[in-house]
Protein backbone atom coordinates (compact mmCIF):
# COMPACT_ATOMS: atom_id res chain seq x y z
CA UNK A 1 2.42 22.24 -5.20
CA UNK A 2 3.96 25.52 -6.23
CA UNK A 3 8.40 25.97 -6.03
CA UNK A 4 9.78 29.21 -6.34
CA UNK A 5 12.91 30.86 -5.39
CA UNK A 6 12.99 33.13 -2.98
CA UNK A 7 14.80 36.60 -1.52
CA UNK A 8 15.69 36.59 2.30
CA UNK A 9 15.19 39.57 3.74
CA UNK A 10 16.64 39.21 6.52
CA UNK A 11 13.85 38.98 8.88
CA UNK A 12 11.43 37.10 6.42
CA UNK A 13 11.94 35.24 3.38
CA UNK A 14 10.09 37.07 -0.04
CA UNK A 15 8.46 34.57 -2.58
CA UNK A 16 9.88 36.10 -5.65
CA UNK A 17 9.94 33.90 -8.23
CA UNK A 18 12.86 35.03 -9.47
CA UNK A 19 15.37 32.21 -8.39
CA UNK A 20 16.46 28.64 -8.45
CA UNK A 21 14.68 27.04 -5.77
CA UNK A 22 16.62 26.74 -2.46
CA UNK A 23 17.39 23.92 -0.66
CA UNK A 24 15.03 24.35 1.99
CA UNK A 25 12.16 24.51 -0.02
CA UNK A 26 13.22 21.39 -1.92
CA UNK A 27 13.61 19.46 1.80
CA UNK A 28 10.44 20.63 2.24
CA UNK A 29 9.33 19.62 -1.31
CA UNK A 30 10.59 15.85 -0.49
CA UNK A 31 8.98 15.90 3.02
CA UNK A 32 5.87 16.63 1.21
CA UNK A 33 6.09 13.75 -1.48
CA UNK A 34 6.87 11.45 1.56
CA UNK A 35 4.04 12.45 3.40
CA UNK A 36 1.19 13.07 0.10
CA UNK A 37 2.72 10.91 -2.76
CA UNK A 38 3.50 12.25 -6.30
CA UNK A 39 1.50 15.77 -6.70
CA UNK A 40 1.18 18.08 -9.49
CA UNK A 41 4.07 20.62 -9.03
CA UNK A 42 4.64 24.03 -10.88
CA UNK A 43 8.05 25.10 -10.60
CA UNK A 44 6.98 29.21 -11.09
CA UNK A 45 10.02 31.77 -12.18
CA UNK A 46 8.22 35.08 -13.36
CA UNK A 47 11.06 37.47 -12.98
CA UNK A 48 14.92 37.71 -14.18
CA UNK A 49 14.17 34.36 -16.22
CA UNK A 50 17.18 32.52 -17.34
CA UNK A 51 17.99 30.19 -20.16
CA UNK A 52 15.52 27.07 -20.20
CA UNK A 53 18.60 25.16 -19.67
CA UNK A 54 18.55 26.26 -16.01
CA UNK A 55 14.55 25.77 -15.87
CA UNK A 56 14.81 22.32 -17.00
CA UNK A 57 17.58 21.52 -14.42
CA UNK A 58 14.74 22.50 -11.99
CA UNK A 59 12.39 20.89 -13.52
CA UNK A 60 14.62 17.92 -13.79
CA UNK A 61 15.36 18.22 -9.68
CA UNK A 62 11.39 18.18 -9.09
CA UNK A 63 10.86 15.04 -11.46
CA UNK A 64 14.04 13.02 -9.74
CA UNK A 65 12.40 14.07 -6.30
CA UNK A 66 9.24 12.46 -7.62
CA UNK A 67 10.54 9.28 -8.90
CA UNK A 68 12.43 8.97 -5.52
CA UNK A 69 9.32 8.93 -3.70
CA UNK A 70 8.78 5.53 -1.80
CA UNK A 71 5.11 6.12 -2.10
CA UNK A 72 5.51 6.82 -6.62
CA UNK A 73 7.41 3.86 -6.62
CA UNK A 74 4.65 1.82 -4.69
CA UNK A 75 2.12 3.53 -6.92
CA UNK A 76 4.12 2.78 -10.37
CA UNK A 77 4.85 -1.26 -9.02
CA UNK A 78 0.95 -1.47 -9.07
CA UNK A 79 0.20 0.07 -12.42
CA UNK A 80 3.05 -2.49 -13.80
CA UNK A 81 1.31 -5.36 -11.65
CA UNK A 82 -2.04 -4.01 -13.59
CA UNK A 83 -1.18 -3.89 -17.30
């Protein structure tokens, strides 16, 4: 799964990479870990890159998301049950 921020044009929205991801894309992001489970995700920021203390936050969003996901914690409850 690829996140990116994005530039609204006003009639369409322009994958930039050059923002925070928006809140719509991470409701979208959690409908998609409800539906799929835990997936690899690449948070991708190419342009106007700020400190890595703002790319970890998003990084840190992604991996809460994750951990959140009824289906990761159903997946991590078995690997526990396993060892």
């Amino acid at each position: 799964m690829h996140l990116a921020g994005f530039e609204d044009q006003g009639t369409h929205l322009l994958d930039t990479h050059g923002a925070r991801v928006h809140g719509p894309v991470w409701q979208l992001y959690q409908t998609a870990l409800e539906r799929f489970g835990p997936i690899p995700t690449l948070i991708e920021w190419d342009t106007d890159i700020p400190d890595f203390s703002v790319l970890q936050e998003e990084q840190s969003n992604a991996a809460r998301m994750m951990a959140q996901c009824s289906k990761y914690s159903s997946l991590a409850s078995a690997e526990q049950v396993s060892r």
